[in-house]
PDB file of N, CA and C in Angstrom:
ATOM      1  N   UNK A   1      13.435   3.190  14.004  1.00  0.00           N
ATOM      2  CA  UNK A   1      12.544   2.494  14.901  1.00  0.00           C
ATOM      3  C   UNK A   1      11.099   2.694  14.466  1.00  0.00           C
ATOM      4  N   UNK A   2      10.948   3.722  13.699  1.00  0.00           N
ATOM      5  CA  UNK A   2       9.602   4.547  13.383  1.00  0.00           C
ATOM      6  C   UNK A   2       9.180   3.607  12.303  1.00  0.00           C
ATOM      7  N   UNK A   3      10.015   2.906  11.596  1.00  0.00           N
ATOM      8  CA  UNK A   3       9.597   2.172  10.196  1.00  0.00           C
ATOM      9  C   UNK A   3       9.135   1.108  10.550  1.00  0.00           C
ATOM     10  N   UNK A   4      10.306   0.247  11.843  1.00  0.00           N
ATOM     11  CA  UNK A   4       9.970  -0.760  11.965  1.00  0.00           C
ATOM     12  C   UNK A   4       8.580  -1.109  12.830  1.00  0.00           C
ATOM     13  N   UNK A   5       7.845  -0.092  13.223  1.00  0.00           N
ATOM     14  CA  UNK A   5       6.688  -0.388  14.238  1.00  0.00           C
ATOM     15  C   UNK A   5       5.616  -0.122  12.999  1.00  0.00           C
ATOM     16  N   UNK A   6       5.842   0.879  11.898  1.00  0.00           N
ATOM     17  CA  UNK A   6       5.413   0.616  10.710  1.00  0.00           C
ATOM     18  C   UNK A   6       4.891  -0.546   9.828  1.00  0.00           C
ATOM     19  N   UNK A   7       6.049  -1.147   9.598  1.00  0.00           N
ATOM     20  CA  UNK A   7       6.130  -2.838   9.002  1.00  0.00           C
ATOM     21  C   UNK A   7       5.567  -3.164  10.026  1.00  0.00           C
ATOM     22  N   UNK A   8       5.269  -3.679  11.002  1.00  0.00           N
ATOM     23  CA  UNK A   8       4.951  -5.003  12.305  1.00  0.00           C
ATOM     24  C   UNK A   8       3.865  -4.136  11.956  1.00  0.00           C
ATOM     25  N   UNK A   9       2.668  -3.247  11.974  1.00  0.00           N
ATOM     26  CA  UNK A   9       1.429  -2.549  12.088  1.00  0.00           C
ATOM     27  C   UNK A   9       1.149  -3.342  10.904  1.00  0.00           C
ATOM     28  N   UNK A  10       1.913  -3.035   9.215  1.00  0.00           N
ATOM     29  CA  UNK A  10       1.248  -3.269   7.864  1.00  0.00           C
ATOM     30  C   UNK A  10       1.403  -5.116   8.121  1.00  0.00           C
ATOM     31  N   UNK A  11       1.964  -5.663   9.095  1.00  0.00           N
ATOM     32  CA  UNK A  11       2.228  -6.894   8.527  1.00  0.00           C
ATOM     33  C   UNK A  11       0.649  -7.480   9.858  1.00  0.00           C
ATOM     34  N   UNK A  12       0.914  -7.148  10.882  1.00  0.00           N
ATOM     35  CA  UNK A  12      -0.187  -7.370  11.637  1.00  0.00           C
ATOM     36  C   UNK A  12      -2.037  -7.196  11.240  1.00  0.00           C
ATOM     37  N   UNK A  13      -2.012  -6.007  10.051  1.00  0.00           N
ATOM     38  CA  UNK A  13      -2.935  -5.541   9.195  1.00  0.00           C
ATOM     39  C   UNK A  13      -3.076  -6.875   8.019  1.00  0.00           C
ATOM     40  N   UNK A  14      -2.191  -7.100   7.792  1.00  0.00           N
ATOM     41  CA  UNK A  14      -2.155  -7.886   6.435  1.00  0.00           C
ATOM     42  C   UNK A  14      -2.931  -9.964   7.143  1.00  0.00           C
ATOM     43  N   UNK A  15      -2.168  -9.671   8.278  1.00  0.00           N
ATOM     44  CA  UNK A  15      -2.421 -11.587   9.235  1.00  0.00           C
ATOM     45  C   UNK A  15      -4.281 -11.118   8.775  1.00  0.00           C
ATOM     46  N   UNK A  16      -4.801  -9.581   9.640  1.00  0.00           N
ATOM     47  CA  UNK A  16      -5.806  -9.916  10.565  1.00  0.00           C
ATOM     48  C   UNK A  16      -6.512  -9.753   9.231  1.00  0.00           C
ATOM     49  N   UNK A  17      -6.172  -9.248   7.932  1.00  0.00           N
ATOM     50  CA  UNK A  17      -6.916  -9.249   6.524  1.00  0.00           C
ATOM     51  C   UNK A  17      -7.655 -10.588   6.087  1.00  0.00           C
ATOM     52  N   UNK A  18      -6.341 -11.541   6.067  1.00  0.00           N
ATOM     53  CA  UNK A  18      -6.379 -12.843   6.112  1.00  0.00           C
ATOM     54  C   UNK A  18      -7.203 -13.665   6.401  1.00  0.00           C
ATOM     55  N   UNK A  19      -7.203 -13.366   7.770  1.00  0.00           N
ATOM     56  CA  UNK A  19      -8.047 -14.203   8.388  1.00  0.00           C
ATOM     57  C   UNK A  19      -9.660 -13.733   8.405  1.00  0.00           C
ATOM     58  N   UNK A  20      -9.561 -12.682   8.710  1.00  0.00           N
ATOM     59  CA  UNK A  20     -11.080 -11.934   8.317  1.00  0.00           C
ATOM     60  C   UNK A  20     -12.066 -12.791   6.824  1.00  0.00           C
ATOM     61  N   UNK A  21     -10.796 -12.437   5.934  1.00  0.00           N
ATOM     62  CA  UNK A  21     -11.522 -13.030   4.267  1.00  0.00           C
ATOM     63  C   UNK A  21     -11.701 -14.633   5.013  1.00  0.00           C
ATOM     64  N   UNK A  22     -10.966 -15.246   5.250  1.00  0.00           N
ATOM     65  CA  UNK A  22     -11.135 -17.033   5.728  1.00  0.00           C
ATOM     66  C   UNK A  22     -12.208 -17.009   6.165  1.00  0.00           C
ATOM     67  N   UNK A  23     -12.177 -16.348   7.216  1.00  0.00           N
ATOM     68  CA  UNK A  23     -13.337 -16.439   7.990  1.00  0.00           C
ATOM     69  C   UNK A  23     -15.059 -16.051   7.407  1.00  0.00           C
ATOM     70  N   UNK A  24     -15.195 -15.061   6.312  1.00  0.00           N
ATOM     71  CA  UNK A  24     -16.001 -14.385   5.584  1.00  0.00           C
ATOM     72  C   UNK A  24     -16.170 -15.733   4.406  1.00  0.00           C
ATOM     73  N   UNK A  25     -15.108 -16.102   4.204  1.00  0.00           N
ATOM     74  CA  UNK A  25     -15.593 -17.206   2.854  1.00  0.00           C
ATOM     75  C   UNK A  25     -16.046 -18.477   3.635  1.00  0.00           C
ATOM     76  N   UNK A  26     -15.291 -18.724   4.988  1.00  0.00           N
ATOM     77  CA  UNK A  26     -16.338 -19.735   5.399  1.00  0.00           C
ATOM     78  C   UNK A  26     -17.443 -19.722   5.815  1.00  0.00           C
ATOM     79  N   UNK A  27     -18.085 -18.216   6.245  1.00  0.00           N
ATOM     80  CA  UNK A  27     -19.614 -17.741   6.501  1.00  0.00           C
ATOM     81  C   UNK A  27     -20.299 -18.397   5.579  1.00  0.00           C
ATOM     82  N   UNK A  28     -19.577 -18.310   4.073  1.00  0.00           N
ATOM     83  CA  UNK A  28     -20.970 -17.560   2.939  1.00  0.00           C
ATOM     84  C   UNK A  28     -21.074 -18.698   2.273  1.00  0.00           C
ATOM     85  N   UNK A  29     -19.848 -19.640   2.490  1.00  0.00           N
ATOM     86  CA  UNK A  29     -20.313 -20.997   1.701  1.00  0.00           C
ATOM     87  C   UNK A  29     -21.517 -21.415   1.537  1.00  0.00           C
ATOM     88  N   UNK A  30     -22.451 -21.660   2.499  1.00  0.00           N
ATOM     89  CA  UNK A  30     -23.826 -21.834   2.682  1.00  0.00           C
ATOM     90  C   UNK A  30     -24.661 -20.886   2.310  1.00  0.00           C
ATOM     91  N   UNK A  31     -24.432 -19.846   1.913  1.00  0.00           N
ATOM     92  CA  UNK A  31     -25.121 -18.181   1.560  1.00  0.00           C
ATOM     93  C   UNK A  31     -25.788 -18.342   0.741  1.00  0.00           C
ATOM     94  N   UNK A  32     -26.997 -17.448   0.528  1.00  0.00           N
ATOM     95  CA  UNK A  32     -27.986 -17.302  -0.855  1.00  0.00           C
ATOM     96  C   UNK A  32     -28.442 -16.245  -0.243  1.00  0.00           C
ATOM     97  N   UNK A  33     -28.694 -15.574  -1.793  1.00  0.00           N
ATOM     98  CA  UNK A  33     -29.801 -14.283  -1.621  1.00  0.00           C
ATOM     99  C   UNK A  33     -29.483 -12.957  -0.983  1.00  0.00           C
ATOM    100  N   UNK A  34     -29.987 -12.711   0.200  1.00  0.00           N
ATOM    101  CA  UNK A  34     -29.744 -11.402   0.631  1.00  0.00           C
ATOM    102  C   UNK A  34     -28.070 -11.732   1.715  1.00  0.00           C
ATOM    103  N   UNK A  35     -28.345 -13.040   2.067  1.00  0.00           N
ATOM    104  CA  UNK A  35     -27.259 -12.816   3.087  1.00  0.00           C
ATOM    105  C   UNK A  35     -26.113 -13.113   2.421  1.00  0.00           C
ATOM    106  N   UNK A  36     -26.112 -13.409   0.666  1.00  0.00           N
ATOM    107  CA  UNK A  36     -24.629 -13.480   0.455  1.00  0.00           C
ATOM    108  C   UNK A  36     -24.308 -12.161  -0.104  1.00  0.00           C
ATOM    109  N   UNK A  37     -25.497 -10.893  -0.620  1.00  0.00           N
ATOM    110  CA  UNK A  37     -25.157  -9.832  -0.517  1.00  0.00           C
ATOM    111  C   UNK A  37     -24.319  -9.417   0.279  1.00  0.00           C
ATOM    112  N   UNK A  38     -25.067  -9.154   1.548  1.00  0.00           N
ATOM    113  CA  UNK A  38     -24.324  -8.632   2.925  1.00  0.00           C
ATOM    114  C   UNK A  38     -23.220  -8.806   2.597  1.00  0.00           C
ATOM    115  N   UNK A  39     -22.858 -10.601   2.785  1.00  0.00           N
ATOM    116  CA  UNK A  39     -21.474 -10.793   3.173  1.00  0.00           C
ATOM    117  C   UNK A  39     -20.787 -10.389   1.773  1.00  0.00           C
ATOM    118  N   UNK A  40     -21.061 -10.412   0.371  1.00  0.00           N
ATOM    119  CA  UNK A  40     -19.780  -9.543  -0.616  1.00  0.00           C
ATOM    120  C   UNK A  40     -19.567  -8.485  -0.146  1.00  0.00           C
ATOM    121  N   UNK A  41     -20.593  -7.648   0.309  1.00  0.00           N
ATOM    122  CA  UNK A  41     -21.009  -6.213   0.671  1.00  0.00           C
ATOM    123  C   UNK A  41     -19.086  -6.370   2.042  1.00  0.00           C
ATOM    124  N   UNK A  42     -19.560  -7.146   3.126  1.00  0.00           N
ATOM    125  CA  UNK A  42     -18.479  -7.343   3.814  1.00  0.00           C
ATOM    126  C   UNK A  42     -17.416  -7.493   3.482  1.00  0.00           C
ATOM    127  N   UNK A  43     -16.780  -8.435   2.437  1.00  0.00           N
ATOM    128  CA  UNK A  43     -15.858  -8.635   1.921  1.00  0.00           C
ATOM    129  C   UNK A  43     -15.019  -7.602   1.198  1.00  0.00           C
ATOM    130  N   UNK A  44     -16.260  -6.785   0.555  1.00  0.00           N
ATOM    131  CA  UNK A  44     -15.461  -5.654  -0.289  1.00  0.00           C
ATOM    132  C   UNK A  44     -15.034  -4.752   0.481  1.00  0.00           C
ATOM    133  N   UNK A  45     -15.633  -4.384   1.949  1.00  0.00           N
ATOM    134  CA  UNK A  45     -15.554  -3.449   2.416  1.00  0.00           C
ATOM    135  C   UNK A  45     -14.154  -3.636   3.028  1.00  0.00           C
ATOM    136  N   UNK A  46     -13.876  -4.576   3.529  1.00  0.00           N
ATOM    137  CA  UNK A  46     -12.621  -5.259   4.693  1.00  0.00           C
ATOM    138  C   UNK A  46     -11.241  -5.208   3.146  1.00  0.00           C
ATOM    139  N   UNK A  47     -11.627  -5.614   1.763  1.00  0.00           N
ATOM    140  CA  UNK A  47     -10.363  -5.161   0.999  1.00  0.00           C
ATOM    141  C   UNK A  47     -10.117  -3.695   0.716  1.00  0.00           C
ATOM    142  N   UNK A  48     -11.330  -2.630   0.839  1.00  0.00           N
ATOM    143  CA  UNK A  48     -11.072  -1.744   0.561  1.00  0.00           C
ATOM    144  C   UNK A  48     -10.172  -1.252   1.516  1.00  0.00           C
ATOM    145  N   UNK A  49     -10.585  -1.481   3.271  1.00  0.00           N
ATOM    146  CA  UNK A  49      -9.623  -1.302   4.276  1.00  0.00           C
ATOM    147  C   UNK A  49      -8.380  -1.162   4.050  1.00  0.00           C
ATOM    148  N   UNK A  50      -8.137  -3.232   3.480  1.00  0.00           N
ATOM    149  CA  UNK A  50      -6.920  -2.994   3.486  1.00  0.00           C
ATOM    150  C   UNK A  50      -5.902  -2.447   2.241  1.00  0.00           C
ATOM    151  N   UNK A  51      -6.513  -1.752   1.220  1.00  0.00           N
ATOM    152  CA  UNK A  51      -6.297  -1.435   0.231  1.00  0.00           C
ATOM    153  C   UNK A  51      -5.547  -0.023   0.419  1.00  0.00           C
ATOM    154  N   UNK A  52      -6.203   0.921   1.502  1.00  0.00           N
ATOM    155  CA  UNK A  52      -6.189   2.209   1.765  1.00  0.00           C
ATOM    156  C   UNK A  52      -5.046   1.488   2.663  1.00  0.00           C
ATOM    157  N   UNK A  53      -4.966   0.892   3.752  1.00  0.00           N
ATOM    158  CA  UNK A  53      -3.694   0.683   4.961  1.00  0.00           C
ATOM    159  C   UNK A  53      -2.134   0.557   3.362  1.00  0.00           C
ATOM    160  N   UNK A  54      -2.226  -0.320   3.357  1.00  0.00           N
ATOM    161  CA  UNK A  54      -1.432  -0.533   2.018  1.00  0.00           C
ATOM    162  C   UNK A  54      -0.958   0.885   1.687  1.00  0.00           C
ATOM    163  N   UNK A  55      -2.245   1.781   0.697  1.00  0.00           N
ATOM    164  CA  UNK A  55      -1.568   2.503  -0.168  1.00  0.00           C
ATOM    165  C   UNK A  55      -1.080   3.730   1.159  1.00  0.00           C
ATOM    166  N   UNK A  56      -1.336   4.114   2.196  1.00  0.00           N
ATOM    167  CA  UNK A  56      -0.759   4.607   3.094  1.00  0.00           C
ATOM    168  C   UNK A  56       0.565   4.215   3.843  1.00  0.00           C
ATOM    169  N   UNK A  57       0.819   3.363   3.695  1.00  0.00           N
ATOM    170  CA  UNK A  57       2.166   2.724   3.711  1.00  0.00           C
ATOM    171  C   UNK A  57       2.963   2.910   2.875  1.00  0.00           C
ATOM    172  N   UNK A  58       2.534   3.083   0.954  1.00  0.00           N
ATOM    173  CA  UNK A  58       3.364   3.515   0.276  1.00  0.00           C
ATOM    174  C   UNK A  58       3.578   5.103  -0.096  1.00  0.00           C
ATOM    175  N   UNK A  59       2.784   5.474   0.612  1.00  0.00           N
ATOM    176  CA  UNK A  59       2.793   7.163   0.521  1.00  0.00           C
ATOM    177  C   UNK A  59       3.852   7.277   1.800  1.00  0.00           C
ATOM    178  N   UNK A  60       4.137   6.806   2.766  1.00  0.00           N
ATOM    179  CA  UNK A  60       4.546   7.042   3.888  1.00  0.00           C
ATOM    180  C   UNK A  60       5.929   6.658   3.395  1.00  0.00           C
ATOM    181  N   UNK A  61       6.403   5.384   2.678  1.00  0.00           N
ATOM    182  CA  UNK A  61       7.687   4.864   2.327  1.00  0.00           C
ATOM    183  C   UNK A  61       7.835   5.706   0.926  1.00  0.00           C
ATOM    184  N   UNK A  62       7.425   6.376   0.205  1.00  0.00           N
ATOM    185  CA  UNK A  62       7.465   7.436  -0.895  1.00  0.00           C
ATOM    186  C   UNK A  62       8.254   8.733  -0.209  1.00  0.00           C
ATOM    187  N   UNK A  63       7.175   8.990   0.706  1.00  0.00           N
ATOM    188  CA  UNK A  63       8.018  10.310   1.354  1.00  0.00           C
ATOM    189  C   UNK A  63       9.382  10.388   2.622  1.00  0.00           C
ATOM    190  N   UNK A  64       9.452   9.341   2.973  1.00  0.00           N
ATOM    191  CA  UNK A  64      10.838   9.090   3.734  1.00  0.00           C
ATOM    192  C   UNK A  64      11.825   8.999   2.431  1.00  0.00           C
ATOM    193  N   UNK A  65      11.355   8.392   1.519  1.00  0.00           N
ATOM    194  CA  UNK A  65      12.343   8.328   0.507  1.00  0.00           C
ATOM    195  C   UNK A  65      12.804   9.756  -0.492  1.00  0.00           C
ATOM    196  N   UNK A  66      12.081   9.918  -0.022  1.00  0.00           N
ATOM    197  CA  UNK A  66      12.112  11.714  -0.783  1.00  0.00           C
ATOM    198  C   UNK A  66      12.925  12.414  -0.170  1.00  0.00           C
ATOM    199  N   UNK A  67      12.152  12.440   0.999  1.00  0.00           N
ATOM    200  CA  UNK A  67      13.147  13.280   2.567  1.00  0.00           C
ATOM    201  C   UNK A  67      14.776  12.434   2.378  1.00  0.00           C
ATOM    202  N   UNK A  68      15.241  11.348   2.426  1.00  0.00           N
ATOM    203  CA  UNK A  68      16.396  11.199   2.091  1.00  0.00           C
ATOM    204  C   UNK A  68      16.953  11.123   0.877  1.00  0.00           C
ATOM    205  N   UNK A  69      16.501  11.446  -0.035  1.00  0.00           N
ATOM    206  CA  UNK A  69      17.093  11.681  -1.273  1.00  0.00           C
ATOM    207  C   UNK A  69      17.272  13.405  -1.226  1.00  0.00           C
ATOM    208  N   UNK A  70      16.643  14.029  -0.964  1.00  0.00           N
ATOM    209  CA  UNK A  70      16.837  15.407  -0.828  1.00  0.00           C
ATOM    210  C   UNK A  70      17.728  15.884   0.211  1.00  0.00           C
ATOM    211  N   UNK A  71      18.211  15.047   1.286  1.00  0.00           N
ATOM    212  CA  UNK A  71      18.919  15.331   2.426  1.00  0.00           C
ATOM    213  C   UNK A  71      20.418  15.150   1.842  1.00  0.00           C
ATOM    214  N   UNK A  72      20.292  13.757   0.977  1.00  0.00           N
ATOM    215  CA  UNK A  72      21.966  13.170   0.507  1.00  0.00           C
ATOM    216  C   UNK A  72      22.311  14.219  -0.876  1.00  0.00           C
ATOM    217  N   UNK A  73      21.048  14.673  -1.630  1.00  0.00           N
ATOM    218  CA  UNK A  73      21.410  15.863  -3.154  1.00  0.00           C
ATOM    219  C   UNK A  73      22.184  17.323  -2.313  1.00  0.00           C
ATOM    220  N   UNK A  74      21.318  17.967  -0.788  1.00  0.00           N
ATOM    221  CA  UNK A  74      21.873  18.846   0.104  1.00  0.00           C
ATOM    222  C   UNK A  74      23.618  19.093   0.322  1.00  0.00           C
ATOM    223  N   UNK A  75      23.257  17.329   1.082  1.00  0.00           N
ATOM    224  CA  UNK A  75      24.655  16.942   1.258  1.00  0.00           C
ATOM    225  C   UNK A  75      26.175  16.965   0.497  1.00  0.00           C
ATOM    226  N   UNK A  76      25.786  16.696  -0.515  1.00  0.00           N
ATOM    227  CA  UNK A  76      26.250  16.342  -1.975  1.00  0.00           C
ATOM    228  C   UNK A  76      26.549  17.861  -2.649  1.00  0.00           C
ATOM    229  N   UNK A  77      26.060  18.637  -2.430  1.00  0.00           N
ATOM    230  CA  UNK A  77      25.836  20.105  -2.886  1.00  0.00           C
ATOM    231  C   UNK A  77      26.783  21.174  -2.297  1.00  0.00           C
ATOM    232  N   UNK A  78      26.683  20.391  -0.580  1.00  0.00           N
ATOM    233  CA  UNK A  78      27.420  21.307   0.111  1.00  0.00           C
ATOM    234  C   UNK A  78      29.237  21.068   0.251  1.00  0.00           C
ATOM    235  N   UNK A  79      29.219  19.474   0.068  1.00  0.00           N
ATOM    236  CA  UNK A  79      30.955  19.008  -0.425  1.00  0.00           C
ATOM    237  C   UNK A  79      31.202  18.266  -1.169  1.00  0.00           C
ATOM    238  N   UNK A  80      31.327  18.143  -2.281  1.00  0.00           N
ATOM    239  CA  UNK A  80      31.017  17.399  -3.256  1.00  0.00           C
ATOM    240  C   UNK A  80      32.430  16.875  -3.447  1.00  0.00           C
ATOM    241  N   UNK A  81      32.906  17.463  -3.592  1.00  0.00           N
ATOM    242  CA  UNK A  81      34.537  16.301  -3.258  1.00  0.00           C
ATOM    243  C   UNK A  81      35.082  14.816  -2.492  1.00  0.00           C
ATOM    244  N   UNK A  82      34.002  15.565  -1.144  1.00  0.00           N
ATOM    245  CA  UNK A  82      33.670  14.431   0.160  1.00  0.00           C
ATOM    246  C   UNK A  82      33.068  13.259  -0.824  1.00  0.00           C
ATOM    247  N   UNK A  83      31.907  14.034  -1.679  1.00  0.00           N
ATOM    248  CA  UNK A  83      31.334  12.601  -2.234  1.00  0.00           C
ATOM    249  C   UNK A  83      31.722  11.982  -3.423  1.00  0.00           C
ATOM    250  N   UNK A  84      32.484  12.636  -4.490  1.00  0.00           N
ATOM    251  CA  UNK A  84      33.487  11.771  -5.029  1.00  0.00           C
ATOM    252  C   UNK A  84      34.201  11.093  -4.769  1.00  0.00           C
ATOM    253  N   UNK A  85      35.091  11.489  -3.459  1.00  0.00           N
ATOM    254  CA  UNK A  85      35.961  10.765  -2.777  1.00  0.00           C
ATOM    255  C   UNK A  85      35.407   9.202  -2.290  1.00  0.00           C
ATOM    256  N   UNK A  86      34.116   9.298  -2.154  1.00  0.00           N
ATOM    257  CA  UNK A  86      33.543   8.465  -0.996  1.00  0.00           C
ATOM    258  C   UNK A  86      33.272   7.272  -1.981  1.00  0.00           C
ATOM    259  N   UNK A  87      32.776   8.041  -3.275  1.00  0.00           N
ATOM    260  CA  UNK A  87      32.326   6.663  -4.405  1.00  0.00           C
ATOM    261  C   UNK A  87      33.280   6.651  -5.085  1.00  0.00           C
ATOM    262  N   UNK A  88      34.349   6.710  -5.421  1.00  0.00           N
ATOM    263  CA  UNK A  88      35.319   6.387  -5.730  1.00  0.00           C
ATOM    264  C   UNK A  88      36.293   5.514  -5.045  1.00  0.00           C
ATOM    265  N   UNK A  89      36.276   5.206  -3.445  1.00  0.00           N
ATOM    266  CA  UNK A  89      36.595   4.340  -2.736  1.00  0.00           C
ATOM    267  C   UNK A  89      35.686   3.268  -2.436  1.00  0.00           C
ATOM    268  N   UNK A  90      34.275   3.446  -2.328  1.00  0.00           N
ATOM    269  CA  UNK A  90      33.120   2.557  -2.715  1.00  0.00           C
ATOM    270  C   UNK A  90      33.786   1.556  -3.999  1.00  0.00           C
ATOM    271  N   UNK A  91      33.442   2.682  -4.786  1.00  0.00           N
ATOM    272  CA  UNK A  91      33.954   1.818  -5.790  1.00  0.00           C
ATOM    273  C   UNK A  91      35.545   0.393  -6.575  1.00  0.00           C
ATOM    274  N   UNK A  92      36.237   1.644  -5.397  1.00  0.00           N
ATOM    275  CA  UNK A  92      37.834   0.724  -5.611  1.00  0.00           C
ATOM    276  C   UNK A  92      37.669  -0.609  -4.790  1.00  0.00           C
ATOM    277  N   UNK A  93      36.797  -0.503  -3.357  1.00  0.00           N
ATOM    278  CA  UNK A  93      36.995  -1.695  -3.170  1.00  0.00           C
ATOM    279  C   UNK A  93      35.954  -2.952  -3.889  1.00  0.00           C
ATOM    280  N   UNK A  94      35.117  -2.150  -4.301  1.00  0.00           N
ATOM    281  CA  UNK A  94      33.867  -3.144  -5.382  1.00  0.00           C
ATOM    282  C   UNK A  94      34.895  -3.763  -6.405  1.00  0.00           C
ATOM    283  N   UNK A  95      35.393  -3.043  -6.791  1.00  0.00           N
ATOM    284  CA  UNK A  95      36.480  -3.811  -7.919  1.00  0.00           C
ATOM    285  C   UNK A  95      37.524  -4.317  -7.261  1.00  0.00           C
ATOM    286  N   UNK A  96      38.014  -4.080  -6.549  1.00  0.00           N
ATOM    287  CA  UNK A  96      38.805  -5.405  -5.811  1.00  0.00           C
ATOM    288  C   UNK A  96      38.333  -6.188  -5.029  1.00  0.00           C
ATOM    289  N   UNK A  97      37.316  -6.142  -4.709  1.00  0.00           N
ATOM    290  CA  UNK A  97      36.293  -7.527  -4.418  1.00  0.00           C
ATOM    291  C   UNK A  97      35.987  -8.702  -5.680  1.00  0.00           C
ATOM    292  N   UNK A  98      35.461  -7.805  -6.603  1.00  0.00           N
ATOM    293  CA  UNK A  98      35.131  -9.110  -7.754  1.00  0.00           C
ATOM    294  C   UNK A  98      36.022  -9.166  -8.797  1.00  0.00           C
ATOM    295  N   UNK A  99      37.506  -8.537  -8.562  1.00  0.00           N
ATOM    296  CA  UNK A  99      38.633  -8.759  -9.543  1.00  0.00           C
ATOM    297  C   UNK A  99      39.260 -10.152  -8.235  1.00  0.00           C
ATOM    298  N   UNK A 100      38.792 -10.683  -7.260  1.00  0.00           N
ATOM    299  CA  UNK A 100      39.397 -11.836  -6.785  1.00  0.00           C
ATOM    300  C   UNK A 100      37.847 -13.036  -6.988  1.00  0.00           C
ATOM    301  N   UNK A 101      38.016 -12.738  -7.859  1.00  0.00           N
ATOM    302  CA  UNK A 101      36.533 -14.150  -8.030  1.00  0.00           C
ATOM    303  C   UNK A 101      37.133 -14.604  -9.084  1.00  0.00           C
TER     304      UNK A 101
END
């Protein structure tokens, strides 16, 4: 549930990015001089935003992925038979799935 309020935050971040730049490039069309400073000055600042939301999202989906890769190597460690067993039936029915194609 924790991921998915995650995604809807990065994707709600990403609309209001959007529209911000639209809105910033239709300011400056008319721009010269100091006020189209400002507004690059604006522009850069609102990608850097979303640059940092972004790479915090992939630090966040980096380390869930860690945390379960280290949970299933645990797992794996503690019965390892369980998990031969498990991909080895994974596997039997993968091959009798695409031995009927």
């Amino acid at each position: 549930m924790k991921s998915k309020r995650k995604t809807e935050a990065l994707s709600r971040e990403f609309h209001n990015f959007v529209a911000d730049i639209e809105s910033l490039l239709n300011e400056t069309a008319a721009l010269t001089g100091d006020d189209l400073v400002i507004a690059r000055s604006r522009i850069q600042d609102r990608v850097a935003d979303a640059r940092d939301a972004v790479t915090e999202m992939g630090n966040d989906v980096a380390r869930r992925a860690s945390k379960g890769a280290s949970r299933a190597n645990r797992k794996i460690h503690e019965d390892p038979w369980k998990a031969i067993g498990s991909a080895a039936a994974v596997g039997l029915l993968l091959g009798l799935l695409f031995s009927r194609r």
